[in-house]
Protein backbone atom coordinates (compact mmCIF):
# COMPACT_ATOMS: atom_id res chain seq x y z
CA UNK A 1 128.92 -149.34 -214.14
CA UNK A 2 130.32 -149.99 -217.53
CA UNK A 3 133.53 -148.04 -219.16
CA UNK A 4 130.94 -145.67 -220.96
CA UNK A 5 128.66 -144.95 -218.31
CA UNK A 6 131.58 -144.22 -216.06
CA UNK A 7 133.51 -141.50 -218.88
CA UNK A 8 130.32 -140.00 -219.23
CA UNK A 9 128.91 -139.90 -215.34
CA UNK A 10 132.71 -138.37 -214.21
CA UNK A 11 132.49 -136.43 -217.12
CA UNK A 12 129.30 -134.72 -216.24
CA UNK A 13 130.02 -134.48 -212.52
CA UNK A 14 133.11 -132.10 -214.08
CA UNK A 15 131.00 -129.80 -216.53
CA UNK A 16 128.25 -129.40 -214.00
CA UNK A 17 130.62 -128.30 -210.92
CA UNK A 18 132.05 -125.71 -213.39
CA UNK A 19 130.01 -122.36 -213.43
CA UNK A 20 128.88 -121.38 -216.57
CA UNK A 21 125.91 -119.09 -216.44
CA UNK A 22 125.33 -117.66 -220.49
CA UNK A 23 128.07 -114.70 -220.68
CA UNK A 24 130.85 -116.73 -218.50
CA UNK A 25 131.21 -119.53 -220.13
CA UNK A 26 135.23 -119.16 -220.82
CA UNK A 27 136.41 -121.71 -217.95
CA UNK A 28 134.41 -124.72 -219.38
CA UNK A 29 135.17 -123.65 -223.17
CA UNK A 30 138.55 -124.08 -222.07
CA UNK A 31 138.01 -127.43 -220.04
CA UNK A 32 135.78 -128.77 -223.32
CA UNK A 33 139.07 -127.63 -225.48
CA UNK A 34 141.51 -129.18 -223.74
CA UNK A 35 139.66 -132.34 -223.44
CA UNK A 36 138.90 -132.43 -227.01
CA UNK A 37 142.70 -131.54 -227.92
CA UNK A 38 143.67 -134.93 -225.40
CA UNK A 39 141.72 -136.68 -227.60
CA UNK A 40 143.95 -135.54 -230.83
CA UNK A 41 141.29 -133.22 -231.92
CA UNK A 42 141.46 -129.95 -232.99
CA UNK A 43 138.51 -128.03 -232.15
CA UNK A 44 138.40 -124.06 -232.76
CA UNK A 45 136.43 -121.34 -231.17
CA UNK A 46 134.01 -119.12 -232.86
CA UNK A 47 134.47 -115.44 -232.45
CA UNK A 48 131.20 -115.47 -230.00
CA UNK A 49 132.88 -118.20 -227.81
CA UNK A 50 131.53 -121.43 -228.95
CA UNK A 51 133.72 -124.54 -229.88
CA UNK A 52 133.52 -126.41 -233.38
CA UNK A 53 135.11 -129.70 -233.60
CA UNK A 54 135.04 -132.16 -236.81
CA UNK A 55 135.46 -135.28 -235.10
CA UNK A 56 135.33 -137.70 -238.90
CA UNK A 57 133.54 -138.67 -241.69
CA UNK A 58 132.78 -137.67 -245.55
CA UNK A 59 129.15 -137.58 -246.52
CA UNK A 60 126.09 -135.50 -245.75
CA UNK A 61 127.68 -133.03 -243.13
CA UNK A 62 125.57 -133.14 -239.91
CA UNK A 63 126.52 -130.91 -236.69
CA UNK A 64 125.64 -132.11 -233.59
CA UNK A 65 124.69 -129.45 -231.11
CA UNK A 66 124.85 -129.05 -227.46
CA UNK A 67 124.78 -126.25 -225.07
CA UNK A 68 127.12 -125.43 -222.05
CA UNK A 69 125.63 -122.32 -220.84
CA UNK A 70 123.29 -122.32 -217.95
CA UNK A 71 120.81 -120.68 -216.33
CA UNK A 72 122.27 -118.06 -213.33
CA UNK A 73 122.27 -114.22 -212.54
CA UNK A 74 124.10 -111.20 -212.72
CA UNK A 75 124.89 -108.24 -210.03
CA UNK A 76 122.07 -105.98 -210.40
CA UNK A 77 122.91 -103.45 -207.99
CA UNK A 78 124.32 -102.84 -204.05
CA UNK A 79 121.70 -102.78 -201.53
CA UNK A 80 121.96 -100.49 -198.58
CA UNK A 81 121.66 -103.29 -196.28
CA UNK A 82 124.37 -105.03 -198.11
CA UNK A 83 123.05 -108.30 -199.78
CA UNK A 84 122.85 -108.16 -203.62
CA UNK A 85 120.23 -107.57 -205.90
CA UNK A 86 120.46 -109.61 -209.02
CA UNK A 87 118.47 -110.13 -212.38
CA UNK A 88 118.13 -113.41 -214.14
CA UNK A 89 120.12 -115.16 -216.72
CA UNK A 90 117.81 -117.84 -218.61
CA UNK A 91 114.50 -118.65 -217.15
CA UNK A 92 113.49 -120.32 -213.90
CA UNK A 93 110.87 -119.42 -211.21
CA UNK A 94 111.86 -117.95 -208.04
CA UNK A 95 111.03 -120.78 -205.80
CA UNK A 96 113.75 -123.00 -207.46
CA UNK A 97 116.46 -120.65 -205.96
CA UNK A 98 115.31 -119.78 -203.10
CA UNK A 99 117.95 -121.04 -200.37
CA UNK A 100 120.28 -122.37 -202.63
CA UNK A 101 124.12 -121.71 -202.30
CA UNK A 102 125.57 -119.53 -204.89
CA UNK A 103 128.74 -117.81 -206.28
CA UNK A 104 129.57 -114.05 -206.92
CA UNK A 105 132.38 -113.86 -209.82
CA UNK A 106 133.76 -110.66 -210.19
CA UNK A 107 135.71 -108.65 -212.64
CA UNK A 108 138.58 -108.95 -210.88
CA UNK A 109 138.27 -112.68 -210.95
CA UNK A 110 138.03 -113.13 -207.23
CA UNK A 111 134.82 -115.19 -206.14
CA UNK A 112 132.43 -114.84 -203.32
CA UNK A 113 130.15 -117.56 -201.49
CA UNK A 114 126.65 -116.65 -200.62
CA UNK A 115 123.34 -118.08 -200.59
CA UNK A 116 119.81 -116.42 -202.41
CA UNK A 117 117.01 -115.76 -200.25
CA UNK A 118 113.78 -113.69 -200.06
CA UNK A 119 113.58 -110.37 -198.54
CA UNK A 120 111.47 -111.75 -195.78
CA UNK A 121 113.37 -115.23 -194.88
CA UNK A 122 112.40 -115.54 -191.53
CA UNK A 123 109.39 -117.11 -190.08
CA UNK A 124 110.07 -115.86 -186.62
CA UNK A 125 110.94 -112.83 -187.90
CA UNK A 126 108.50 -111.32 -190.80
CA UNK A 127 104.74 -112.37 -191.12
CA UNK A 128 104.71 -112.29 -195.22
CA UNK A 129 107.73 -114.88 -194.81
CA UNK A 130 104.81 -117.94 -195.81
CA UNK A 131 103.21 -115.46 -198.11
CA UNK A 132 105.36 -113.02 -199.53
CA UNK A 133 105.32 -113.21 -204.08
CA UNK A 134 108.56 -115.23 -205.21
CA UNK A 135 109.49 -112.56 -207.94
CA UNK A 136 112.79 -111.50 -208.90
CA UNK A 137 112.47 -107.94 -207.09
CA UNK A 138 111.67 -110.00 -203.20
CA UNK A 139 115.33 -112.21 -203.50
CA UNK A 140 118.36 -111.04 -202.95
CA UNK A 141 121.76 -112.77 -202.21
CA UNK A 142 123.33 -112.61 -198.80
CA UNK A 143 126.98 -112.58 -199.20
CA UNK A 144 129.36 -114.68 -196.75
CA UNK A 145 131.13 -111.53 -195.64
CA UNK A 146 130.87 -108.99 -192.80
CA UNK A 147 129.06 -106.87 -194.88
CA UNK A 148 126.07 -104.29 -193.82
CA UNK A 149 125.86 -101.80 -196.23
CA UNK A 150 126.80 -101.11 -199.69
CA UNK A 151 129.78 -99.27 -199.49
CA UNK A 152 130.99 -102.41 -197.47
CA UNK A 153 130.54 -104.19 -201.13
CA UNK A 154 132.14 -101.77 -203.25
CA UNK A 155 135.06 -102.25 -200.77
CA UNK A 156 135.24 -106.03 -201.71
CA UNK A 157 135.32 -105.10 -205.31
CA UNK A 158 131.99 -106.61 -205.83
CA UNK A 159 129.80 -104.53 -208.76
CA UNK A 160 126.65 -104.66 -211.13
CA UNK A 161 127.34 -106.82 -213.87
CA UNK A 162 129.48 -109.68 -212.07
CA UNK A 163 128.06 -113.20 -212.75
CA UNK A 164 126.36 -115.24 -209.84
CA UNK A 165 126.74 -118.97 -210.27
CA UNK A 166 124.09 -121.57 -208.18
CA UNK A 167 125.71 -124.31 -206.42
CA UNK A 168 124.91 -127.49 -208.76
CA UNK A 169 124.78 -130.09 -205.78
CA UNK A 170 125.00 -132.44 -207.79
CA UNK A 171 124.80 -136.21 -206.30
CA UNK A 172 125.58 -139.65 -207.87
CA UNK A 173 123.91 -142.76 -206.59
CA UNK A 174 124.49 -145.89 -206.61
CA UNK A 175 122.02 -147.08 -209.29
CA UNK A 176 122.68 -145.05 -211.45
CA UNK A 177 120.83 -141.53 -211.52
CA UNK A 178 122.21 -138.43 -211.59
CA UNK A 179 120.44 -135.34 -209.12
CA UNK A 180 121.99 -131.53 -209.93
CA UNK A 181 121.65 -128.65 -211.37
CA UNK A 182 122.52 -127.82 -215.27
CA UNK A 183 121.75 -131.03 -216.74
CA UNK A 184 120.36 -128.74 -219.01
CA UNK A 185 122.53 -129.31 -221.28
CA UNK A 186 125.34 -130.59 -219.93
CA UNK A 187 123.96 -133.88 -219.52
CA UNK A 188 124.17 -133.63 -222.97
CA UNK A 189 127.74 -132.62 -223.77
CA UNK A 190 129.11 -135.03 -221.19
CA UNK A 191 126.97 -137.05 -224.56
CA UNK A 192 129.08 -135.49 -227.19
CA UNK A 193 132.51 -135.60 -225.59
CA UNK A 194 132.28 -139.49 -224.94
CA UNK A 195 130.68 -139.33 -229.07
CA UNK A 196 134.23 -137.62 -229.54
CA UNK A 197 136.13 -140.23 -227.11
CA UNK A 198 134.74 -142.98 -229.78
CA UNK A 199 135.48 -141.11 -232.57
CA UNK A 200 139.25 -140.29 -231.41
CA UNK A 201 139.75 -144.09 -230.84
CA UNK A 202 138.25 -145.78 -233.82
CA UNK A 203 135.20 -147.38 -232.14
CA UNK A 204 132.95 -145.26 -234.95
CA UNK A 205 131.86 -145.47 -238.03
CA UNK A 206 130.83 -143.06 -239.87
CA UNK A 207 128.77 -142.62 -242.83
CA UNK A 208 128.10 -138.75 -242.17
CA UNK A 209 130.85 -136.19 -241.52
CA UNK A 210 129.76 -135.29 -238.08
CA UNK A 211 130.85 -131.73 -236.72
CA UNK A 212 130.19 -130.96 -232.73
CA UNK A 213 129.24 -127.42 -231.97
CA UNK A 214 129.42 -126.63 -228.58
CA UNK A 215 127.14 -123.40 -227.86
CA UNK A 216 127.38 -121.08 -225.50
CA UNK A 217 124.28 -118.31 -225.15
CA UNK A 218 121.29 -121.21 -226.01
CA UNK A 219 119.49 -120.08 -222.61
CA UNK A 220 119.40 -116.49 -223.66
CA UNK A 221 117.89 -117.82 -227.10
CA UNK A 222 121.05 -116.98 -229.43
CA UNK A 223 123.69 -120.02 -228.80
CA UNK A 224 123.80 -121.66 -232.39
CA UNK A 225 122.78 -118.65 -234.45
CA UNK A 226 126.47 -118.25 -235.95
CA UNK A 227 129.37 -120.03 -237.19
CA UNK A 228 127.64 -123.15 -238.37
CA UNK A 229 130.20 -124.78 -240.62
CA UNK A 230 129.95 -123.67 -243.89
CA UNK A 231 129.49 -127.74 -245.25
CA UNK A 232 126.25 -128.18 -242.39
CA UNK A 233 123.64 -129.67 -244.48
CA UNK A 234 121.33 -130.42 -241.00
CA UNK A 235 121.52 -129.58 -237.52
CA UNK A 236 120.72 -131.81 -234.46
CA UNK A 237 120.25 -130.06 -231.10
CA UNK A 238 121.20 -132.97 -228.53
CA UNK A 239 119.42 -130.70 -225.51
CA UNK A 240 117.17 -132.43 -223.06
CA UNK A 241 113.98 -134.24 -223.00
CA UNK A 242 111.39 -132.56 -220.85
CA UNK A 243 109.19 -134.76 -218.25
CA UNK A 244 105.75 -134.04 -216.87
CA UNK A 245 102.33 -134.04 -217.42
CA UNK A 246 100.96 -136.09 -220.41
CA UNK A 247 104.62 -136.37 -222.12
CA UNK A 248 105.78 -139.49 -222.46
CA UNK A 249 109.57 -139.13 -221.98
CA UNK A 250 111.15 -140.28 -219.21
CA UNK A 251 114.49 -140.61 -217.32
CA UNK A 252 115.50 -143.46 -218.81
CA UNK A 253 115.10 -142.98 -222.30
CA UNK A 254 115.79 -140.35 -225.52
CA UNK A 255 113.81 -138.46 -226.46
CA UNK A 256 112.84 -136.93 -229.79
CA UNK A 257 111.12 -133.85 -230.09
CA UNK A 258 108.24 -133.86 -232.96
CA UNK A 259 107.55 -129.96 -232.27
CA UNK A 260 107.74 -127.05 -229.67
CA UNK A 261 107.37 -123.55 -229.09
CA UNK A 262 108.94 -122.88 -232.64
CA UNK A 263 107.23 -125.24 -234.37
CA UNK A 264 107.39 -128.57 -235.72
CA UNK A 265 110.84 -130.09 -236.16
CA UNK A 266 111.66 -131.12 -239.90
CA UNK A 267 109.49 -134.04 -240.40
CA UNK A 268 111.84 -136.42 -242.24
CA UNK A 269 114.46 -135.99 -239.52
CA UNK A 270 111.85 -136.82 -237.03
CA UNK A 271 110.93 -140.12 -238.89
CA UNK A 272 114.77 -141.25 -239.74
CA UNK A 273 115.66 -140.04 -235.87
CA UNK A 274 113.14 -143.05 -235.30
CA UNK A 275 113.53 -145.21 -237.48
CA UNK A 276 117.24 -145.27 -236.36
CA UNK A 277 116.38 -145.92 -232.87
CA UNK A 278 114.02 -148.95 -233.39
CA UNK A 279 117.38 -149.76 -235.68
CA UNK A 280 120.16 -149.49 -232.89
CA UNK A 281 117.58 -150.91 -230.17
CA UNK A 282 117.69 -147.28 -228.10
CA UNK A 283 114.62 -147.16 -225.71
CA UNK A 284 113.04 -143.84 -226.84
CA UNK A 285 109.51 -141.32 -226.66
CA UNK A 286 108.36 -138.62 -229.26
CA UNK A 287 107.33 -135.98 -227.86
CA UNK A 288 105.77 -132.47 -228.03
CA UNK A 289 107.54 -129.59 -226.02
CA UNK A 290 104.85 -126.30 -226.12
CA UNK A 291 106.91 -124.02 -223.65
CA UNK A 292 110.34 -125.07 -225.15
CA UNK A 293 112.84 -124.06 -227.39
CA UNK A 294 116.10 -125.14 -229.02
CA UNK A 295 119.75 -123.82 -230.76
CA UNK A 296 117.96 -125.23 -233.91
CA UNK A 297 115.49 -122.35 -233.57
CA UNK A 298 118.60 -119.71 -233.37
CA UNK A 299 119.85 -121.47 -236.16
CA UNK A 300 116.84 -120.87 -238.43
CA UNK A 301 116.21 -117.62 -237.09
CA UNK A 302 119.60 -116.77 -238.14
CA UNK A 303 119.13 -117.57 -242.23
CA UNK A 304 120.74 -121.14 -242.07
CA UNK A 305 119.01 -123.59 -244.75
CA UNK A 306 119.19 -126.62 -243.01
CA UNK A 307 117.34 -129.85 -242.13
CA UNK A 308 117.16 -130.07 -238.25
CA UNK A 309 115.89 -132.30 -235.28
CA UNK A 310 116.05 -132.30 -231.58
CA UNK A 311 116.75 -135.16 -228.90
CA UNK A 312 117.99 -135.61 -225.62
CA UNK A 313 118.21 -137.78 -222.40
CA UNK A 314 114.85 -137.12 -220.49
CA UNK A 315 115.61 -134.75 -217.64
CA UNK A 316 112.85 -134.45 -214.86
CA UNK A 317 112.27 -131.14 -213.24
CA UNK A 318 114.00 -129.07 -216.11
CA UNK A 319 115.35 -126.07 -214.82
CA UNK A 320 115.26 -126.82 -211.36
CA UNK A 321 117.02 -129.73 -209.30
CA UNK A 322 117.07 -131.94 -212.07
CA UNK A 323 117.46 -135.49 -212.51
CA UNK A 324 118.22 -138.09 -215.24
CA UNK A 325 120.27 -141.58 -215.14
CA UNK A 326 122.94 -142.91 -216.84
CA UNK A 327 120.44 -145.17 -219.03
CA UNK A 328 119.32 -142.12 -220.66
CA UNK A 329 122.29 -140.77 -221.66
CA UNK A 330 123.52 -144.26 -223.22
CA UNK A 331 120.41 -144.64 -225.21
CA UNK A 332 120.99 -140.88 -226.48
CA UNK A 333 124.76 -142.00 -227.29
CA UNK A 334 123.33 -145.05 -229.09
CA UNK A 335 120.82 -142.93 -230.90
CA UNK A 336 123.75 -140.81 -232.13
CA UNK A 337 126.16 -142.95 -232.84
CA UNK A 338 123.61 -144.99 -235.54
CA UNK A 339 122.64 -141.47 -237.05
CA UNK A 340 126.16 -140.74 -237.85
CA UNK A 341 126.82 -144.05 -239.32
CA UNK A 342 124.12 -144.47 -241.84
């Protein structure tokens, strides 16, 4: 594993094992700051949370946008049996959670283990256990206390609203791919901080002045929708390439994203996103994304006249356990770095 590939794998192994469902995103704002600063950056937050950092360049302003919020859940109320009822943050099916370890953040900032299950999750115990509808309203998180009833909760400090966290599990082998959770996005902004590593030493040369926006409510659908720098003359979301079914993409390559659920992308962006690749030698797909959307799409929403694109490493199983390898993020890296430059 080369220098690159090994900033950007620890890198990622770091913002993935930080939780940061969308509305707790502080701790890895922070972690994302301070790296950025150690570079001799200055990067500044947004009044919604986000962090903007102009990493060089003169011409043509371009931001660069990538996502650190994930997907999680939220405290929905105290069950007389004491476990937890939640309600989704983002969108995933129930299945994907089921069993997995998890984290209850509360107010108070003390933290709780547990582990999401259905109501029935015993087959030697309920007949429905096989059966039984994987909706939000049959899971419920079982909390690793001596809990059995709700006032035992309350007693922990433990309340509707606190954040729950999934357990990442994120693995690393040894040729190179990279299994977890969250690699939507932050497969993507491990991308962006090894962009600004380059950028902070010299290695780049620009031809665009390149902002990076790090965003921080994209799975809720409202990350990138303010605070733009005033200067942006086009947004690129760097987000993920989806894999499956007649798409092209895979988990060794960039992809660029022609259209999705909001439409198609700006068409000359599409073709110079291309063009650049064949240029720099990245391996890369076009592809079309119909249940998919992007910080681009807040961005527009939100009144901002703007040429705009999307790419990404391709990311199998998107919002599940996921999986990409390092070859994917180096050919989005190499992709970005030639955009910038010309």
């Amino acid at each position: 594993m080369n220098y690159s590939e090994q900033f950007l794998v620890e890198k990622l192994v770091d913002l993935v094992k930080t939780p940061s469902p969308s509305g707790f995103t502080d701790t890895i704002i922070t972690y994302l700051d301070s790296e950025l600063r150690g570079m001799g950056l200055n990067p500044r937050r947004t009044r919604k949370g986000a962090l903007v950092v102009e990493i060089g360049g003169q011409k043509r302003p371009i931001v660069l946008a990538a996502h650190v919020d994930t997907l999680g859940a939220m405290v929905k109320s105290l069950k007389p049996n004491g476990r937890l009822e939640m309600t989704n943050i983002g969108g995933f099916t129930m299945n994907s959670i089921e069993n997995e370890n998890c984290i209850v953040h509360t107010k108070s900032g003390k933290s709780f283990t547990g582990t999401i299950q259905s109501i029935s999750p015993s087959v030697h115990v309920f007949e429905n256990a096989r059966t039984l509808e994987r909706k939000i309203s049959n899971m419920e998180i079982r909390v690793d206390e001596e809990v059995k009833d709700a006032e035992a909760l309350q007693r922990l400090g433990i309340e509707a609203g606190d954040f729950v966290s999934f357990d990442p599990r994120v693995t690393v082998t040894e040729n190179g791919f990279v299994k977890s959770r969250h690699l939507d996005d932050k497969a993507s902004v491990a991308v962006l901080l090894d962009l600004a590593r380059r950028a902070s030493s010299g290695e780049l040369t620009f031809g665009r002045k390149t902002y990076l926006f790090f965003s921080n409510y994209e799975e809720v659908g409202h990350g990138a929708s303010a605070a733009l720098p005033e200067d942006c003359e086009e947004i690129i979301s760097v987000d993920m390439g989806a894999i499956g079914d007649t798409l092209k993409t895979d988990e060794f390559v960039v992809s660029i994203c022609a259209k999705d659920s909001g439409g198609p992308y700006d068409n000359s962006v599409v073709r110079n996103l291309i063009e650049t690749a064949k240029r720099v030698s990245a391996d890369y797909t076009v592809d079309i994304y119909p249940f998919y959307g992007s910080d681009v799409e807040a961005s527009l929403r939100a009144g901002y006249d703007v040429k705009f694109g999307l790419v990404g490493p391709g990311v199998e199983a998107s919002h599940g356990y996921e999986r990409t390898h390092c070859r994917a993020l180096e050919n989005t890296l190499k992709l970005l770095m030639g955009y910038i430059e010309s």
